[in-house]
Protein backbone atom coordinates (compact mmCIF):
# COMPACT_ATOMS: atom_id res chain seq x y z
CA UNK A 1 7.72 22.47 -9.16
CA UNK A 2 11.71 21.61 -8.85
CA UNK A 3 12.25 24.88 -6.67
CA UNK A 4 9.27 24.11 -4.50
CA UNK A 5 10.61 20.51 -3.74
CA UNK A 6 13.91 21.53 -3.09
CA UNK A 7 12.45 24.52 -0.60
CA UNK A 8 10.60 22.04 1.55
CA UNK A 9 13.68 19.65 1.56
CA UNK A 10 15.81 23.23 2.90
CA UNK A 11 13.38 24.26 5.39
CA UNK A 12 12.60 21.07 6.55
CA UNK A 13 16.87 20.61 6.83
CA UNK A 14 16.91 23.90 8.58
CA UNK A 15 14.45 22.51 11.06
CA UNK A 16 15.93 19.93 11.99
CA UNK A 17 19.54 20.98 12.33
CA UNK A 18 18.54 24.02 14.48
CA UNK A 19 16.53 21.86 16.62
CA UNK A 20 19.30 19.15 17.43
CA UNK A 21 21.68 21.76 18.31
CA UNK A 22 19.23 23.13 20.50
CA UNK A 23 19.20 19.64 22.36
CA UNK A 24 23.08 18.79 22.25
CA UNK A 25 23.88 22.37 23.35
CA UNK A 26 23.93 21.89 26.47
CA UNK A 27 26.34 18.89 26.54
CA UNK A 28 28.47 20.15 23.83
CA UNK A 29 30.97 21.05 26.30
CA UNK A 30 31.27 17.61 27.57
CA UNK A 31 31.57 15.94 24.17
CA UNK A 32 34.62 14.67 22.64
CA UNK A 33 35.56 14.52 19.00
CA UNK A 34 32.93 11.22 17.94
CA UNK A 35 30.14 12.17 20.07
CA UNK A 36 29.77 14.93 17.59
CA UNK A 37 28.71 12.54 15.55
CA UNK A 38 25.09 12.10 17.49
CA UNK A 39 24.18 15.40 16.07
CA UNK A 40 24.92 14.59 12.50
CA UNK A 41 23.41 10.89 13.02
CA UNK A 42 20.44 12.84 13.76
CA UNK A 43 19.72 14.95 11.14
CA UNK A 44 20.71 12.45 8.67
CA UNK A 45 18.37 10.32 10.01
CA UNK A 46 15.49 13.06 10.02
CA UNK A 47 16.18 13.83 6.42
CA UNK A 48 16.54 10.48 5.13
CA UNK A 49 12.94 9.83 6.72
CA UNK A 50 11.51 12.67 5.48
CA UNK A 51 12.55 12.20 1.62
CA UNK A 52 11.48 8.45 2.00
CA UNK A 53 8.06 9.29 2.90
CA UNK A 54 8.03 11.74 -0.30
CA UNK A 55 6.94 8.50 -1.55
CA UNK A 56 3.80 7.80 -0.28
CA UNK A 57 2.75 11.11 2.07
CA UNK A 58 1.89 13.93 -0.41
CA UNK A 59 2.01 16.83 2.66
CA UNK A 60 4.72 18.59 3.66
CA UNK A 61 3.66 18.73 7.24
CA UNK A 62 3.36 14.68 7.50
CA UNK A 63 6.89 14.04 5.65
CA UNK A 64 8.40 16.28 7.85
CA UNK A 65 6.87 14.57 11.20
CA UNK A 66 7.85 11.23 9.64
CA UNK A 67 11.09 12.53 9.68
CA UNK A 68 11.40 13.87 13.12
CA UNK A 69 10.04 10.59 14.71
CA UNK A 70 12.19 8.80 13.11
CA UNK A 71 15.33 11.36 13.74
CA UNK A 72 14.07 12.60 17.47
CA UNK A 73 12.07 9.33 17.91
CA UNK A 74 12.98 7.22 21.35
CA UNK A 75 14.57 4.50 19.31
CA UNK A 76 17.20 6.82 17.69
CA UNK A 77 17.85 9.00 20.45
CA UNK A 78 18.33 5.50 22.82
CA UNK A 79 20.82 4.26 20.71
CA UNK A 80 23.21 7.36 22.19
CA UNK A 81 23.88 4.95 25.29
CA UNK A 82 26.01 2.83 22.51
CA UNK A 83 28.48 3.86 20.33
CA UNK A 84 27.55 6.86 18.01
CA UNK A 85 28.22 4.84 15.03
CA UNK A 86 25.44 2.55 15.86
CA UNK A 87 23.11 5.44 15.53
CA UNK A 88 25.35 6.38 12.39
CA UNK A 89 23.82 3.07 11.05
CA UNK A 90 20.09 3.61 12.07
CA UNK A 91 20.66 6.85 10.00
CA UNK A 92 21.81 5.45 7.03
CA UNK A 93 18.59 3.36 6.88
CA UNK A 94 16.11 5.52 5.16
CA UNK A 95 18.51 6.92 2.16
CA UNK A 96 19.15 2.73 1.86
CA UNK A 97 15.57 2.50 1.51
CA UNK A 98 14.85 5.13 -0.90
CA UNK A 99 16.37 3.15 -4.19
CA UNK A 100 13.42 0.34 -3.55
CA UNK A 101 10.54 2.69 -2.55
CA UNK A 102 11.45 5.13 -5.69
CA UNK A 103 11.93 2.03 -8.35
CA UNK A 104 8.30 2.50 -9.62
CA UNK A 105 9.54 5.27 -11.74
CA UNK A 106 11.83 2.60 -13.31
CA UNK A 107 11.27 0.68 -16.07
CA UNK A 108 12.79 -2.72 -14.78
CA UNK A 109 10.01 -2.94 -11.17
CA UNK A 110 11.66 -6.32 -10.68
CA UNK A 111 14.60 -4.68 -9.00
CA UNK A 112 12.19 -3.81 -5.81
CA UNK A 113 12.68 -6.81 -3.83
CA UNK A 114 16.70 -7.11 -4.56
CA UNK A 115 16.72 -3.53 -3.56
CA UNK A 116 14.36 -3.78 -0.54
CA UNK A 117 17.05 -5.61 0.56
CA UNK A 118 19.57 -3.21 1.09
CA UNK A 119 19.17 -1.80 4.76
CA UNK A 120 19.13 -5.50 5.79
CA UNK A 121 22.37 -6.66 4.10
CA UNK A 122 23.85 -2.85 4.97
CA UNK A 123 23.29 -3.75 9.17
CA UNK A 124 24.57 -7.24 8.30
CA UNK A 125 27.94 -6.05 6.55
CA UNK A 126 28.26 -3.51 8.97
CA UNK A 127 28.66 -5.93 11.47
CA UNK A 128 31.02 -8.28 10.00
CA UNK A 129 33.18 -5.37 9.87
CA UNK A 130 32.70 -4.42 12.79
CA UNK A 131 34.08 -7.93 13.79
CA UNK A 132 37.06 -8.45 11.58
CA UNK A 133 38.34 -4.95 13.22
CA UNK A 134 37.22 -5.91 16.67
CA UNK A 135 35.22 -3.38 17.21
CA UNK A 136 31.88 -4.11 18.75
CA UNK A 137 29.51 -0.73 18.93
CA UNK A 138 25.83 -2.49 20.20
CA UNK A 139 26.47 -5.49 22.12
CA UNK A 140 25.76 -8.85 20.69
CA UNK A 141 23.07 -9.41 23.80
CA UNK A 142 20.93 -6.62 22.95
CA UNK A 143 17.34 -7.90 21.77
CA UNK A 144 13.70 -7.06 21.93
CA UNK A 145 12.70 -8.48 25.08
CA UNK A 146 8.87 -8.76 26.39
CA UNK A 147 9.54 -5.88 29.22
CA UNK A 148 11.02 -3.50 26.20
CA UNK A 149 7.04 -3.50 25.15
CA UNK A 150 6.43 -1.51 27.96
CA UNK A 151 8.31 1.24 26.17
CA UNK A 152 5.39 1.17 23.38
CA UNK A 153 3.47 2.65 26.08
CA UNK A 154 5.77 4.94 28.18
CA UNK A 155 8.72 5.71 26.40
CA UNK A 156 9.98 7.97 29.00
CA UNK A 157 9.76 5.57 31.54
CA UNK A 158 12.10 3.13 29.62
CA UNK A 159 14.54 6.22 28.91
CA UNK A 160 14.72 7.20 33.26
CA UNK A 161 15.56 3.21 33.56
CA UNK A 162 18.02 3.43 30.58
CA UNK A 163 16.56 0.27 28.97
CA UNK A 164 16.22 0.30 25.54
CA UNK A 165 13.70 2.43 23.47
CA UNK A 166 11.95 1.08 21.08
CA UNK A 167 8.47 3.03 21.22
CA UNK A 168 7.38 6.38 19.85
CA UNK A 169 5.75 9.03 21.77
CA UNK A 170 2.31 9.63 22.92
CA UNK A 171 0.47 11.48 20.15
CA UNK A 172 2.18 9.78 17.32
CA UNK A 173 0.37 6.84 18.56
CA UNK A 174 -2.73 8.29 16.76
CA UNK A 175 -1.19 8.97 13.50
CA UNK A 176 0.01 5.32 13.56
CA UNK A 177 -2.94 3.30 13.80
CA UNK A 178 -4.20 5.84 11.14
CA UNK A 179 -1.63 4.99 9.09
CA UNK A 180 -1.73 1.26 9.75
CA UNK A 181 -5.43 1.03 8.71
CA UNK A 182 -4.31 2.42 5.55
CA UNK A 183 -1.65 0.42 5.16
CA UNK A 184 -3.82 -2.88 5.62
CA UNK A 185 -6.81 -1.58 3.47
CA UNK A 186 -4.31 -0.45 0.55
CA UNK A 187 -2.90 -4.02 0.92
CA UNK A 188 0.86 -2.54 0.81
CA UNK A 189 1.66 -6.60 1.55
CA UNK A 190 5.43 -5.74 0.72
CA UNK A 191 5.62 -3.07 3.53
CA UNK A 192 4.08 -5.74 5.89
CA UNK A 193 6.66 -8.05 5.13
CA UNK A 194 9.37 -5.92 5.87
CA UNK A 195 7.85 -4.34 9.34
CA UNK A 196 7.33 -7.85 10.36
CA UNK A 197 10.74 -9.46 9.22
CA UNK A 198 12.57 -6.57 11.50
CA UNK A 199 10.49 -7.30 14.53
CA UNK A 200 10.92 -10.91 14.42
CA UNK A 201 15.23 -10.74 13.86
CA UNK A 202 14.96 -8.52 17.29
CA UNK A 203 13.32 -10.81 18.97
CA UNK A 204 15.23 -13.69 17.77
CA UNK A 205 19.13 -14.15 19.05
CA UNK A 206 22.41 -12.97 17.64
CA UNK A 207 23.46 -14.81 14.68
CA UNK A 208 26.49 -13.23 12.32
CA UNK A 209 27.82 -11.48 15.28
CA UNK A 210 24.56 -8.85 14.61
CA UNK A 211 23.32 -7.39 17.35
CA UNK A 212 19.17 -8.28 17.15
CA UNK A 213 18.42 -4.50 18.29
CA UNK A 214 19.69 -3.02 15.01
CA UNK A 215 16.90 -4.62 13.15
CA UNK A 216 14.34 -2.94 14.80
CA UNK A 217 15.77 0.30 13.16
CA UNK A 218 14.04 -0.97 10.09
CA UNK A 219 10.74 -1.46 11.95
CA UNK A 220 10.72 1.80 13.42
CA UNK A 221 11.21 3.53 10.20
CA UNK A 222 8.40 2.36 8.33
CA UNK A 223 6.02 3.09 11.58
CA UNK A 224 7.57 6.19 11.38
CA UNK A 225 6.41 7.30 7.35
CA UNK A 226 3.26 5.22 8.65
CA UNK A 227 3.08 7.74 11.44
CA UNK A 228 3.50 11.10 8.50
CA UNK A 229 0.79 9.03 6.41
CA UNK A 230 -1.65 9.23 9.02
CA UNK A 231 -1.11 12.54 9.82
CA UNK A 232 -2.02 12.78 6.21
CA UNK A 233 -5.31 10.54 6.51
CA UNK A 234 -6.36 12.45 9.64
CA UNK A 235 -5.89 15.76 7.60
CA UNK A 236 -8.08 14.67 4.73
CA UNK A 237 -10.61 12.31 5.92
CA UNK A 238 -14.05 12.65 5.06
CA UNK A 239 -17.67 11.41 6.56
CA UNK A 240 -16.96 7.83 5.16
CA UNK A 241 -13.41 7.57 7.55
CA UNK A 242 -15.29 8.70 10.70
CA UNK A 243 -15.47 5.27 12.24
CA UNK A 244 -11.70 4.63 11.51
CA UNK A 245 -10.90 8.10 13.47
CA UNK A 246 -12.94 7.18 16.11
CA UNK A 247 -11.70 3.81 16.67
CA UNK A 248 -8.04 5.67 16.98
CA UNK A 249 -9.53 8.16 19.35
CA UNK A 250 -10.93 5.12 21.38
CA UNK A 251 -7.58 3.53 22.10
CA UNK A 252 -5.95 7.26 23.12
CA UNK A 253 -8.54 6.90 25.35
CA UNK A 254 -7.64 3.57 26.58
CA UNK A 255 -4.00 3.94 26.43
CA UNK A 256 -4.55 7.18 28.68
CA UNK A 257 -6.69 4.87 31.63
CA UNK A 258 -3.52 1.89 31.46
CA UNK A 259 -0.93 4.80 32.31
CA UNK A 260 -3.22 6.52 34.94
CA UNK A 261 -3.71 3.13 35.97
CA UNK A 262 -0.14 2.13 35.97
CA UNK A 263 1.01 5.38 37.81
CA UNK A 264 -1.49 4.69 40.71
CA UNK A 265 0.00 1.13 40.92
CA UNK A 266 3.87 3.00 41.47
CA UNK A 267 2.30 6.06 43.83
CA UNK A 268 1.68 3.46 46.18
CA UNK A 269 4.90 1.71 46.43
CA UNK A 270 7.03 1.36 49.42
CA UNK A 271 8.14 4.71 50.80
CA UNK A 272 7.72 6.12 47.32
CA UNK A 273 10.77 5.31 45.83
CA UNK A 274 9.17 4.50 42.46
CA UNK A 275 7.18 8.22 42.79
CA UNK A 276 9.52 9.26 39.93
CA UNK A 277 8.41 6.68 37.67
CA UNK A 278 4.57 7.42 38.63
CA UNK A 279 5.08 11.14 37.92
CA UNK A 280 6.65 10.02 34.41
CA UNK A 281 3.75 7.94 33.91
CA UNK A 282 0.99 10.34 35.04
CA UNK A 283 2.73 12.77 32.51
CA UNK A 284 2.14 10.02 29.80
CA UNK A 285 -1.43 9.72 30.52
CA UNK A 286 -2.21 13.70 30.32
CA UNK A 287 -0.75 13.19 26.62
CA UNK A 288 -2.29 10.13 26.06
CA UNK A 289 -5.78 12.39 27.12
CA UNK A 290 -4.51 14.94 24.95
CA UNK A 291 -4.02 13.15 21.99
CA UNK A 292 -7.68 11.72 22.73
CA UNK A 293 -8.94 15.24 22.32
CA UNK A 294 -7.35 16.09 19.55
CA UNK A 295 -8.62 12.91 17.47
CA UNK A 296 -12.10 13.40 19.29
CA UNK A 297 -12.34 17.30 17.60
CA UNK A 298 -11.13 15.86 14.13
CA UNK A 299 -14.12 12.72 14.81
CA UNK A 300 -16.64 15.51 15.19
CA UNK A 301 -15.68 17.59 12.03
CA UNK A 302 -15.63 14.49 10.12
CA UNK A 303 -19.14 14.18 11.28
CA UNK A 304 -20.25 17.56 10.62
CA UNK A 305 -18.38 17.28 7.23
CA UNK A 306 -16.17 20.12 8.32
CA UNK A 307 -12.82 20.09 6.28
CA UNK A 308 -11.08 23.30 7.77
CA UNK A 309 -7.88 22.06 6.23
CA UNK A 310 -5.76 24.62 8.56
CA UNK A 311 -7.62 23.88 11.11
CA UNK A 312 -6.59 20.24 11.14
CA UNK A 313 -3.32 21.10 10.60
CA UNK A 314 -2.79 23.25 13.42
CA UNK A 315 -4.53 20.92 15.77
CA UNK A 316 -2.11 17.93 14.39
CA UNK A 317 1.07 19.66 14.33
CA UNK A 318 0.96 21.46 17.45
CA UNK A 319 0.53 18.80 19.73
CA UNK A 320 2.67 16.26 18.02
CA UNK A 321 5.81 19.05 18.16
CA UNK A 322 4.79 19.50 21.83
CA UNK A 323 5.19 16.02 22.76
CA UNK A 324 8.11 15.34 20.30
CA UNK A 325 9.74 18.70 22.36
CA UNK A 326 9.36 17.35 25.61
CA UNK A 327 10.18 13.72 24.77
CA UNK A 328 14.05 14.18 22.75
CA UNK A 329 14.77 16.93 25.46
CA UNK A 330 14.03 14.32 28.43
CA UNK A 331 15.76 11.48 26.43
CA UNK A 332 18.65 13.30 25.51
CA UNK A 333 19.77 14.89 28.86
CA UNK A 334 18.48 11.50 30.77
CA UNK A 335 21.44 9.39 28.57
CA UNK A 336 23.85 11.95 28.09
């Protein structure tokens, strides 16, 4: 049982380290000594996702796509257009998280909320730091604005404008609202807490010299086990969780018409100059459509009471390293 964990940990390590280099290769050339440091902020990140949501995703193949949205995810990859140690912090997230979601093996459980802690008071530390030495890696004006939403929707878009990233890509989308349902039905109120206290400090304004966007690294990493737990729900729901995968396949649907919609809106803009963004957009939507499908096959075997475990798996994982593929790689060489 030890051997096996410690297999998937190495495999899913493997993984991820070949894929990053595949991504920085390119640019390797042009890097100097601390940009090497995006590549290790990544696959710290990755892993420290994926042994996080060893608490609470039982499948391999769901830990290890928590991990790479978290590690590959828009947010993570965006934060390259800073200084690498702010995605250095945004890695160090998920191992700070680990102590409070693993304190249920623990005798004393009243150390969860002092520990939950932890990734907040690590980004606020690192910051005061940051200021006594005068360094300043994410500037102090960098917040979740209303326009940044927009991002939820086309990440890609946000990345060829060089705004800041703060969705996750198109079929992951799917997973998530799986994996929020579960979250509200299980009643997880801590989690819900915490996912709302980081969006509301990047909203708000700096205060302690920390830049607001840094919180959102918190949000973003619970969407992301959310994300590998409903990857997990999709794979094993039954007849009675039909309606729940329908009503995710019904706003893939919808998301798909806003983005079709959208690109129309920047086709027919003045002498084309936005075509770019409309191509970028009508991309989106065939992903958004594909994702529909995908949750549309998995409504009807849910129907027919069709397990066909692999089946489900294949279906899942394919797509969602196809448009986690395509995303990093046009993120990456768009900021770099």
């Amino acid at each position: 049982m030890l051997n096996t964990k410690y297999s998937k940990f190495a495999a899913a390590a493997i993984m991820y380290i070949s894929f990053v280099v595949y991504l920085y290769l390119p640019h390797f050339k042009n890097f100097d000594r601390i940009e090497y440091l995006l590549v290790v902020n990544v696959c710290l990140a990755s892993l420290g996702c994926y042994v996080l949501s060893r608490r609470w995703v039982a499948g391999f193949a769901g830990s290890f796509f928590a991990g790479a949205i978290y590690g590959f995810g828009p947010f993570t990859l965006g934060l390259t257009k800073f200084h690498p140690t702010a995605g250095f912090l945004a890695a160090t997230i998920p191992w700070l998280s680990c102590p409070a979601a693993f304190s249920h093996k623990a005798r004393r459980r009243w150390l969860h909320v002092p520990l939950s802690a932890l990734p907040f008071l690590a980004i606020l530390l690192f910051f005061q730091v940051s200021k006594h030495y005068r360094f300043f890696p994410v500037p102090t004006q960098a917040k979740l604005h209303l326009t940044d939403l927009v991002g939820l929707l086309a990440p890609l878009v946000m990345a060829k404008r060089g705004m800041t990233l703060v969705g996750f890509y198109h079929i992951p989308i799917a997973a998530m609202i799986m994996g929020i349902s579960m979250l509200v039905l299980a009643r997880r109120v801590g989690v819900m807490i915490i996912l709302a206290l980081s969006v509301i400090l990047a909203c708000c304004n700096c205060f302690f010299e920390v830049s607001p966007i840094m919180w959102l690294a918190i949000g973003v990493l619970c969407c992301s086990v959310l994300i590998g737990a409903g990857m997990q729900g999709f794979i094993c729901a039954g007849f009675a969780d039909r309606r729940w995968v329908l009503a995710a396949g019904v706003i893939m649907g919808t998301l798909a018409i806003v983005t079709l919609l959208l690109a129309t809106k920047y086709f027919q803009a003045f002498a084309g100059f936005a075509w770019g963004y409309a191509k970028l957009l009508t991309d989106a939507a065939k992903m958004y459509i594909l994702g529909a499908i995908v949750v549309a096959i998995l409504f009807f075997m849910t129907r027919a009471k069709l397990r066909i475990t692999p089946l489900r798996l294949t279906i899942l994982c394919s797509t969602m390293a196809l448009d986690i593929f395509l995303g990093a790689r046009f993120i990456i060489d768009n900021n770099l």
